[in-house]
N, C-alpha and C. Protein backbone atom coordinates (compact mmCIF):
# COMPACT_ATOMS: atom_id res chain seq x y z
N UNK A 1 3.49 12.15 -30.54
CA UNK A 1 2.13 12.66 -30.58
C UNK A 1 1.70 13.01 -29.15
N UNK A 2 1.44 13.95 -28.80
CA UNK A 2 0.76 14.54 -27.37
C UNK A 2 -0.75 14.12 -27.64
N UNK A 3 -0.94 13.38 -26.43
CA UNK A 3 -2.27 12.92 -26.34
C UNK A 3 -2.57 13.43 -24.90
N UNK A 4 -2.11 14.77 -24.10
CA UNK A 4 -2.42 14.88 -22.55
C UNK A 4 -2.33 16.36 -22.60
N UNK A 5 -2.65 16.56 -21.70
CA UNK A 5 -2.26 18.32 -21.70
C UNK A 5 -1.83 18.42 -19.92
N UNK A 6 -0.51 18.66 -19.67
CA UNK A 6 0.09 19.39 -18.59
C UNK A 6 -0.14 20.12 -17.44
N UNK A 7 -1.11 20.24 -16.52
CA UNK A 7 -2.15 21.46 -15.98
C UNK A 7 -1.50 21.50 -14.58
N UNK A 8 -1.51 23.17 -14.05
CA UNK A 8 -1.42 22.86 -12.82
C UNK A 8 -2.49 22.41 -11.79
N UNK A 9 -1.94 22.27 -10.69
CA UNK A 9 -3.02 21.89 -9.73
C UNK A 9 -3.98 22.90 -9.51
N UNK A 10 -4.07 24.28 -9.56
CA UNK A 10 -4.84 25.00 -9.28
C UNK A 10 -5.98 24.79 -10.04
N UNK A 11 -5.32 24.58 -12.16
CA UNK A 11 -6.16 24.62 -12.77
C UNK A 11 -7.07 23.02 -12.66
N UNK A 12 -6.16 21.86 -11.93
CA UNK A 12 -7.05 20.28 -11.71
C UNK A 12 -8.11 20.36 -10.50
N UNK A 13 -7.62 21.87 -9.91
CA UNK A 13 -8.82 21.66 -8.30
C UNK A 13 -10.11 22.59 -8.65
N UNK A 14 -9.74 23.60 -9.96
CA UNK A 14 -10.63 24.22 -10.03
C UNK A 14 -11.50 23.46 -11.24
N UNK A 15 -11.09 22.38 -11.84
CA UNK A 15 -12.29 21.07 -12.49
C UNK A 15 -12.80 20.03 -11.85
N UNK A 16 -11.73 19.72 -10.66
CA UNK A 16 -12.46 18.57 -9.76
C UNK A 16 -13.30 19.03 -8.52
N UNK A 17 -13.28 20.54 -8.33
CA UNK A 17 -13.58 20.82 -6.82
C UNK A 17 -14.91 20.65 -7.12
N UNK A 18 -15.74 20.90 -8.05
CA UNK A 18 -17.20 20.47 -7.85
C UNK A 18 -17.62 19.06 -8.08
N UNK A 19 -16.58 18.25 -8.20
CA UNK A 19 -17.31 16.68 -8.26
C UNK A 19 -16.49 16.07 -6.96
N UNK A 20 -15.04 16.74 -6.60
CA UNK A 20 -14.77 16.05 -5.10
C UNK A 20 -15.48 16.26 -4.26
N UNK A 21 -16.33 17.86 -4.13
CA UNK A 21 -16.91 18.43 -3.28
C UNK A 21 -16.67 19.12 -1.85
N UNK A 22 -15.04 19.42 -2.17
CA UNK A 22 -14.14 19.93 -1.58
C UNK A 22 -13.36 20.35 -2.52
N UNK A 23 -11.70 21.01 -2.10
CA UNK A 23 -10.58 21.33 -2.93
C UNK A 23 -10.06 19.78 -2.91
N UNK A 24 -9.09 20.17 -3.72
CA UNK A 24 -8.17 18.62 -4.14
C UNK A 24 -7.80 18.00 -2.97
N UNK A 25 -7.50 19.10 -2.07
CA UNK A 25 -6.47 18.35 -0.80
C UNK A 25 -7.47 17.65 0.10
N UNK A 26 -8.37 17.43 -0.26
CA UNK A 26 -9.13 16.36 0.31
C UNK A 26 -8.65 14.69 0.11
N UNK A 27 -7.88 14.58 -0.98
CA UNK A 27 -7.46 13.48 -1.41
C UNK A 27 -6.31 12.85 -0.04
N UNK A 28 -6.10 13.94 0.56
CA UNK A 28 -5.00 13.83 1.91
C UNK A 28 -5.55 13.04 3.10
N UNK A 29 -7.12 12.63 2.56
CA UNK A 29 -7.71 12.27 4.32
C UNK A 29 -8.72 11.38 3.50
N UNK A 30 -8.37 10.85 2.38
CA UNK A 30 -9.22 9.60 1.70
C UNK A 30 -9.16 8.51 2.36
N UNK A 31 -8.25 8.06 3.27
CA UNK A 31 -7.99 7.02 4.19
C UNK A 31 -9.55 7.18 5.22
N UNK A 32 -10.02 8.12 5.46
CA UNK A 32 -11.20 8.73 6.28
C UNK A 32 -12.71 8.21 5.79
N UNK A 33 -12.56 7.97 4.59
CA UNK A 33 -13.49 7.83 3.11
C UNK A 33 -15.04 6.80 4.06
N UNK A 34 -15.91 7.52 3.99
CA UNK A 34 -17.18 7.07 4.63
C UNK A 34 -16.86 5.26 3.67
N UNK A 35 -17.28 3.89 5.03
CA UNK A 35 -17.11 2.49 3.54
C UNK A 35 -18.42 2.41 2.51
N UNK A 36 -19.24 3.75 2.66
CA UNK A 36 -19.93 2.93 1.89
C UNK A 36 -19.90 3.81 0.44
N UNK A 37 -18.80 5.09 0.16
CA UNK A 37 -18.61 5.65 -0.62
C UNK A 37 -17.31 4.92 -1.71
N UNK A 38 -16.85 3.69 -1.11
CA UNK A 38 -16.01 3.16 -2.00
C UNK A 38 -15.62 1.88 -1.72
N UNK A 39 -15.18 1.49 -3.36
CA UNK A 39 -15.25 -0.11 -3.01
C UNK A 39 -13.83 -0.52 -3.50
N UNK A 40 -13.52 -1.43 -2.42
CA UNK A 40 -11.88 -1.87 -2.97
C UNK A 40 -12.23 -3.16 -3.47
N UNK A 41 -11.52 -3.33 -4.88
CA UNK A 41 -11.02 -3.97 -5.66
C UNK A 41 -10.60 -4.97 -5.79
N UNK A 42 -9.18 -4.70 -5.64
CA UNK A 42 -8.17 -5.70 -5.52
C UNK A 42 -6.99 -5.39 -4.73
N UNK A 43 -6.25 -6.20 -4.13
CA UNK A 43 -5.01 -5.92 -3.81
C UNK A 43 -3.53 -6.49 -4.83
N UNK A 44 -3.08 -6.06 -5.60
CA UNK A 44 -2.02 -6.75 -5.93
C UNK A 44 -0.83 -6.91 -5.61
N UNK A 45 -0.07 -7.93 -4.90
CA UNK A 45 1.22 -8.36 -4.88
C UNK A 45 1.90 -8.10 -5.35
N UNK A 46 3.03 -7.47 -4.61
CA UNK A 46 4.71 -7.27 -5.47
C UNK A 46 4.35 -6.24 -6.43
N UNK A 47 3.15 -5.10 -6.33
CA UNK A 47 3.30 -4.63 -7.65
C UNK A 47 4.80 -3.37 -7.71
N UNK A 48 5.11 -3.17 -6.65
CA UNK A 48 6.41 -2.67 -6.66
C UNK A 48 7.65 -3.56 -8.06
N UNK A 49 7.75 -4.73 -8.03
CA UNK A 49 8.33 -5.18 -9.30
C UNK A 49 7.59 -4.80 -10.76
N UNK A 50 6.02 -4.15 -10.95
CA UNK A 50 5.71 -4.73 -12.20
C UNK A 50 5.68 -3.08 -12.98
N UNK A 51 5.64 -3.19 -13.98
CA UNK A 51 6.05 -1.81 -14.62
C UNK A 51 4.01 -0.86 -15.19
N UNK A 52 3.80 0.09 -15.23
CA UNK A 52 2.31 0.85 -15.38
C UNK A 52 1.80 -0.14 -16.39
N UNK A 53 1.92 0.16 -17.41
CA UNK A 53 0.97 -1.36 -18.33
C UNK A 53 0.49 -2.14 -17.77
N UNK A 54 1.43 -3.42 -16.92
CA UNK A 54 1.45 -4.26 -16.17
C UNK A 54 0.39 -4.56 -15.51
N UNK A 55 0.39 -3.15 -14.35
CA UNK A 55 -0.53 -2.84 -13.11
C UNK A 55 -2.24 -2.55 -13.73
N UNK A 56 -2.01 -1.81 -15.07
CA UNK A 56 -3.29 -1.21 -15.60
C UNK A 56 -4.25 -2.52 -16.04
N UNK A 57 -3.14 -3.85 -16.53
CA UNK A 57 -3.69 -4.70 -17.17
C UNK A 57 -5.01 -5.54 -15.79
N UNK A 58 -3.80 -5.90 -14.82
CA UNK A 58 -4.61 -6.20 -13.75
C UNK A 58 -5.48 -5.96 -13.27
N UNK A 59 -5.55 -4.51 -13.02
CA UNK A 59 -6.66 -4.05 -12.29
C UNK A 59 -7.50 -3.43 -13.41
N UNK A 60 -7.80 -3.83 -14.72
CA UNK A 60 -8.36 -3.88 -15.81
C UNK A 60 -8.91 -2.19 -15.89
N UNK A 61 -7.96 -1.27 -15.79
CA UNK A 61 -8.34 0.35 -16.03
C UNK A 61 -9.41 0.41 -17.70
N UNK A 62 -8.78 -0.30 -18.50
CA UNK A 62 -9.65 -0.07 -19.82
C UNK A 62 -11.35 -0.27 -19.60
N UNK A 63 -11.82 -1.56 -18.79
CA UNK A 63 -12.94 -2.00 -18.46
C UNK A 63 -13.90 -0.68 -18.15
N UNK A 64 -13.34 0.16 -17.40
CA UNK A 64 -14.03 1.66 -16.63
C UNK A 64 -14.40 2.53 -17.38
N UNK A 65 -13.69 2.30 -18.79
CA UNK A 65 -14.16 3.59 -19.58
C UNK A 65 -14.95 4.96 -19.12
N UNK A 66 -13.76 5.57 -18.63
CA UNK A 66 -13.73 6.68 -17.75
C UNK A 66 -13.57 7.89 -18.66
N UNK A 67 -13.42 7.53 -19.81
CA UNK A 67 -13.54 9.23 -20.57
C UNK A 67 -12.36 9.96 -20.45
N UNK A 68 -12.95 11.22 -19.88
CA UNK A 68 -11.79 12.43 -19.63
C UNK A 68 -10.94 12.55 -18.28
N UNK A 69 -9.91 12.05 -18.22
CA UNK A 69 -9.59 12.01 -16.36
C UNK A 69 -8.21 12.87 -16.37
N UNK A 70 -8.46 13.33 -15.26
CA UNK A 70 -7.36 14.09 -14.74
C UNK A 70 -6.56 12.67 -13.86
N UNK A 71 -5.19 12.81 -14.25
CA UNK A 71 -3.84 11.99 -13.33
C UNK A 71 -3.32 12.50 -12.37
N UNK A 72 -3.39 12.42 -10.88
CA UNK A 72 -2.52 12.62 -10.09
C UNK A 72 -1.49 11.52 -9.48
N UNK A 73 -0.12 11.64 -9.15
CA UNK A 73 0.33 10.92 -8.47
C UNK A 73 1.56 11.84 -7.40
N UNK A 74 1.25 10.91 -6.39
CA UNK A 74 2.58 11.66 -5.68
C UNK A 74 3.55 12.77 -5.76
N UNK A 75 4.22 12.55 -6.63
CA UNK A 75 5.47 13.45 -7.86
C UNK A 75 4.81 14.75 -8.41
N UNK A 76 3.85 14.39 -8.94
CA UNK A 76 3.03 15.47 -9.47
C UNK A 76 2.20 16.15 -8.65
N UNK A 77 1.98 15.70 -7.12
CA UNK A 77 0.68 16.65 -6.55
C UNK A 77 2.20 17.74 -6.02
N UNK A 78 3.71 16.83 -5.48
CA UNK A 78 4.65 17.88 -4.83
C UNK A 78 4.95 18.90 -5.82
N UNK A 79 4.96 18.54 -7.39
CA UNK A 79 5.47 19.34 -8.19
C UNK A 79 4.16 20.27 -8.63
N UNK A 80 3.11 20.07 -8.38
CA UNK A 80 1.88 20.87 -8.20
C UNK A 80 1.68 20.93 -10.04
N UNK A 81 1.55 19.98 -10.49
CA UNK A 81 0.87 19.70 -11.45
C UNK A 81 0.15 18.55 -11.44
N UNK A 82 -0.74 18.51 -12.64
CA UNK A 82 -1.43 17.21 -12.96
C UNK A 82 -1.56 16.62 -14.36
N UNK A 83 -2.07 16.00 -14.99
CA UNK A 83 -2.35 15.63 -16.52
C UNK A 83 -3.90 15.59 -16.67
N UNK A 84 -4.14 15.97 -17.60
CA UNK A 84 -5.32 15.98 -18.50
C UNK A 84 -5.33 15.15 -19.77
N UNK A 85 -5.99 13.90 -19.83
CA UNK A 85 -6.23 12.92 -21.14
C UNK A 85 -7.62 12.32 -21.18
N UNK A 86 -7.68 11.24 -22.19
CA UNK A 86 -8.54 10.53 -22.61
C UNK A 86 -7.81 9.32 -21.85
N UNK A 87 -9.35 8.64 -21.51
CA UNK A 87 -8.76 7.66 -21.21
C UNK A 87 -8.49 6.17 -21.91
N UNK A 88 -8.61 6.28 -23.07
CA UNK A 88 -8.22 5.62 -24.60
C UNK A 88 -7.21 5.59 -24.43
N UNK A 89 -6.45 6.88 -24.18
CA UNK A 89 -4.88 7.20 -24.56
C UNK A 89 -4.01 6.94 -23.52
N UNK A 90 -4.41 6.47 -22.07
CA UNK A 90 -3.89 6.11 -21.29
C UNK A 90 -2.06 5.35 -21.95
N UNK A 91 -2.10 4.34 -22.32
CA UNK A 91 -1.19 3.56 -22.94
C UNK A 91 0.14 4.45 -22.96
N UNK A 92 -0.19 5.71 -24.38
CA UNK A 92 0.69 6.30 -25.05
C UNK A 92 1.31 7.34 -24.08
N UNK A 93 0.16 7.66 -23.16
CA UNK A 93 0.84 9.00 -22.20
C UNK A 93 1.22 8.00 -21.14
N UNK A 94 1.85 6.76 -20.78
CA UNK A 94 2.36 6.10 -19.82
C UNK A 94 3.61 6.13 -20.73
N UNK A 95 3.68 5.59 -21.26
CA UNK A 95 4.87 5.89 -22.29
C UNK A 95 5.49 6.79 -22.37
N UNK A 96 5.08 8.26 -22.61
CA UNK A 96 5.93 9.24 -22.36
C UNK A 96 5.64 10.23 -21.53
N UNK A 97 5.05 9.47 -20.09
CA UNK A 97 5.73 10.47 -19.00
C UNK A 97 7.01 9.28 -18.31
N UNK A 98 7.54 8.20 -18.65
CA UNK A 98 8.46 7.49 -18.23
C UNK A 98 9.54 8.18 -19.04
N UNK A 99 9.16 8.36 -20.05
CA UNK A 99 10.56 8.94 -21.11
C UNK A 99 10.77 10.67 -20.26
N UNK A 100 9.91 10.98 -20.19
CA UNK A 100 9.96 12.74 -19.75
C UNK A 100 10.59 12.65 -18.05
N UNK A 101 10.30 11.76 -16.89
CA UNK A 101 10.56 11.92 -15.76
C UNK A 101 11.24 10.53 -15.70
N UNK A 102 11.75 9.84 -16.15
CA UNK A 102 12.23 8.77 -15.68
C UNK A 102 12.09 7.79 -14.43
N UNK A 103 10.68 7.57 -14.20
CA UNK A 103 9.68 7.04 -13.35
C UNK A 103 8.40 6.93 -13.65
N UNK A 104 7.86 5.40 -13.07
CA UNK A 104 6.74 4.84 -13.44
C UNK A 104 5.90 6.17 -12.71
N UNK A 105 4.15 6.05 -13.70
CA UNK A 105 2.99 7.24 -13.04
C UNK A 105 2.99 6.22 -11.72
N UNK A 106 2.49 4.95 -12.30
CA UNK A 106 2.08 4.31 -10.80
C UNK A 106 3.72 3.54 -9.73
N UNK A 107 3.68 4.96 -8.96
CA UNK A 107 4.74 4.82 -7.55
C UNK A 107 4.10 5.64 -6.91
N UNK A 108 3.99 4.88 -5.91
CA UNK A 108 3.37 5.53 -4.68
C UNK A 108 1.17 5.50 -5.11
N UNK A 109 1.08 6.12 -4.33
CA UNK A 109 -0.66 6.50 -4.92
C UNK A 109 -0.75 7.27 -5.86
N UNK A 110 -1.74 6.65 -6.79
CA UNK A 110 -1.69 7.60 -8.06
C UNK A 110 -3.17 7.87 -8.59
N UNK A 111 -3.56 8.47 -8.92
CA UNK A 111 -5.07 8.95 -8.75
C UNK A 111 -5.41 9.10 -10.20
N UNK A 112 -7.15 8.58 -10.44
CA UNK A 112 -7.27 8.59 -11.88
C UNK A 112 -8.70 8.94 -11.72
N UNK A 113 -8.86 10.34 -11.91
CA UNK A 113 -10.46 11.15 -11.49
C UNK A 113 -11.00 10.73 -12.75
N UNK A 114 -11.76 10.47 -13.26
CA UNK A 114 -13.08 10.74 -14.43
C UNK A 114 -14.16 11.46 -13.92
N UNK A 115 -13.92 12.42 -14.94
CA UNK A 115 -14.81 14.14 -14.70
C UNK A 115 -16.29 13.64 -15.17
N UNK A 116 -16.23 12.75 -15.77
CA UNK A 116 -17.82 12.18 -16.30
C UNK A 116 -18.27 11.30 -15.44
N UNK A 117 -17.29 10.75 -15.15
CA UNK A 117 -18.15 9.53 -14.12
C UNK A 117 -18.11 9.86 -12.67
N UNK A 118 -17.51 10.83 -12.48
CA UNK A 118 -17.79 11.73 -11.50
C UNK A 118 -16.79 10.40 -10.39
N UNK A 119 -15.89 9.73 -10.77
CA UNK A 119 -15.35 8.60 -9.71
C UNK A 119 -14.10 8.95 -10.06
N UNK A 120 -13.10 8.45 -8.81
CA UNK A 120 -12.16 8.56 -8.28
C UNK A 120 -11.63 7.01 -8.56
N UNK A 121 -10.31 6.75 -9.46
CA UNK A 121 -10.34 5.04 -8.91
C UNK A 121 -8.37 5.69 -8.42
N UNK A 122 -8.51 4.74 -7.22
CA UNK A 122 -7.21 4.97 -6.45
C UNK A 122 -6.36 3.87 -6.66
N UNK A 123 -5.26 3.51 -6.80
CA UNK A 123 -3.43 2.88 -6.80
C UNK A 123 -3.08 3.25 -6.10
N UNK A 124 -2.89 2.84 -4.84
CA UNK A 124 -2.23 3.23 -3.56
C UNK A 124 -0.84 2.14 -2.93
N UNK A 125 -0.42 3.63 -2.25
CA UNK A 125 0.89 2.91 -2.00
C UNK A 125 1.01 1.15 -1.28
N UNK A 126 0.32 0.60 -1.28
CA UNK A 126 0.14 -0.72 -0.59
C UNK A 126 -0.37 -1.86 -1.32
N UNK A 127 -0.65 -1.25 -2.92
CA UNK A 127 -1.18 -2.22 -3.73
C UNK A 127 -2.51 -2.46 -3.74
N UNK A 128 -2.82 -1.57 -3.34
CA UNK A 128 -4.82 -1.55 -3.48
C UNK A 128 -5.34 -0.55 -4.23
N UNK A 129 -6.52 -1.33 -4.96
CA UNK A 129 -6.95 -0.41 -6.30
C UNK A 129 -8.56 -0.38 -5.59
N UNK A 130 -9.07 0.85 -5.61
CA UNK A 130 -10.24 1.25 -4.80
C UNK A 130 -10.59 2.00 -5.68
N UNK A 131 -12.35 1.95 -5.90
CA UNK A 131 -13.32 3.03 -6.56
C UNK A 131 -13.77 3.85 -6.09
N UNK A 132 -13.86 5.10 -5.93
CA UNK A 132 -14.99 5.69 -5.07
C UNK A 132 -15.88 6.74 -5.93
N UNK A 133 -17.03 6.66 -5.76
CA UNK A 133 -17.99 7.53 -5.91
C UNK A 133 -17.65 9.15 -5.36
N UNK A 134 -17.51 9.75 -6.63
CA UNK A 134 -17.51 11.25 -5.79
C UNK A 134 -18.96 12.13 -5.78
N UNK A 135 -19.25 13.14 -5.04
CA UNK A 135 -18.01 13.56 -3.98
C UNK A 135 -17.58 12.47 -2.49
N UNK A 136 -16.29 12.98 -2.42
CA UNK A 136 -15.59 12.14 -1.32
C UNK A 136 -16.29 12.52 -0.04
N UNK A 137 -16.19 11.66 0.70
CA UNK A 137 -17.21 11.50 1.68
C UNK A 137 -16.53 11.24 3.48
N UNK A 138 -16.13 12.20 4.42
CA UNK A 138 -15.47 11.13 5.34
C UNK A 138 -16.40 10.84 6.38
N UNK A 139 -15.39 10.33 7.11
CA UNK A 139 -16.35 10.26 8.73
C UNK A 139 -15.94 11.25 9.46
N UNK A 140 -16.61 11.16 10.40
CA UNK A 140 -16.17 12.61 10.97
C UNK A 140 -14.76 12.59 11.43
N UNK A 141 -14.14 11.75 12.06
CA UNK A 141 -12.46 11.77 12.48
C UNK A 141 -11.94 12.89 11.14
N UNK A 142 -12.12 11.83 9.97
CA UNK A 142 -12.04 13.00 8.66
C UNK A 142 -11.86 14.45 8.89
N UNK A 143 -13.55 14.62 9.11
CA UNK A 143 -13.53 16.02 8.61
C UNK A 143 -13.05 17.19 9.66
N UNK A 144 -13.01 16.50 10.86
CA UNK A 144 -11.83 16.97 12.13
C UNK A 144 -10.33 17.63 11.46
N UNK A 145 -9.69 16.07 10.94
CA UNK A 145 -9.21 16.40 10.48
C UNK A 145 -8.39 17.03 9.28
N UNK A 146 -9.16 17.30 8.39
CA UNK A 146 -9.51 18.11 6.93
C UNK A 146 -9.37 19.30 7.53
N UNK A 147 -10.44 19.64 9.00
CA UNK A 147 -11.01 21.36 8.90
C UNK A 147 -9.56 22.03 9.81
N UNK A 148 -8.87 21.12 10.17
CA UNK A 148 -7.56 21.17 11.19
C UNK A 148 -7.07 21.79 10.07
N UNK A 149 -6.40 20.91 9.11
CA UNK A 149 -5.79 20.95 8.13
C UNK A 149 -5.59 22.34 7.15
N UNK A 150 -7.16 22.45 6.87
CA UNK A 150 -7.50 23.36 6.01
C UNK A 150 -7.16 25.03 6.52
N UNK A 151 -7.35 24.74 7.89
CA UNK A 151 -7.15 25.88 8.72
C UNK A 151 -5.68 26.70 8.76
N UNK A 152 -4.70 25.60 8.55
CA UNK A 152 -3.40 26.15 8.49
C UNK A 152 -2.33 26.48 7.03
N UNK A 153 -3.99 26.27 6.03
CA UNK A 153 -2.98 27.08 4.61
C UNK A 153 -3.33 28.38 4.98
């Protein structure tokens, strides 16, 4: 049963660019993230051993009832796609993007936008699960380096 729909990034920056308040590649300088636009969580241990279920259970993703979210992770921003689901269905589409790519969503940072709640909750490569309020917000070091950035596509 397909419970996701496949999208490229063009078509995930042209649904998130008005609630990031930038293009996607802003997600590149979230480390920049003004503290009072987001709140970290938790950190979990060893989650390198534990498999997506696992990680989702912990950092209690169901609790957020986030609606409609676009998925990014690592793999998918190089391969310049993203996913489109419910976030009900989370479960079933963890399930078969392991069967389709043979790798967990959550490796590396993996990004879980809700287009309704207008928030960002982050899985980052270090085991920290962070909320942020969009649009993303930096400090100026940030947006230095964003406008650097932006300058050389």
């Amino acid at each position: 049963m397909v419970n996701h729909k496949c999208i490229s990034l063009i078509e995930a920056n042209e649904i998130l660019s008005p609630i990031l308040g930038d293009n996607i590649e802003i997600i590149n300088f979230i480390d920049y993230a003004k503290d009072d636009s987001f709140l970290l969580v938790k950190q979990l241990k060893n989650w390198e051993e534990k498999d997506d279920i696992d990680i989702l259970k912990e950092i209690n993703l169901h609790n957020y009832q986030l609606g409609e979210l676009i998925v990014l992770n690592d793999f998918l921003y190089i391969n310049k796609i993203a996913f489109l689901l419910d976030a009900k269905d989370i479960d079933c589409f963890l399930d078969e993007y392991f069967k389709k790519y043979s790798i967990f969503l959550i490796d590396g940072d993996t990004y879980f936008f809700s287009i309704s709640k207008k928030e960002l909750l982050l899985f980052n490569h270090d085991g920290y699960f962070m909320v942020y309020k969009l649009p993303i917000k930096l400090v100026e070091k940030g947006i230095d380096k964003h406008m650097k950035f932006k300058g050389k596509l």
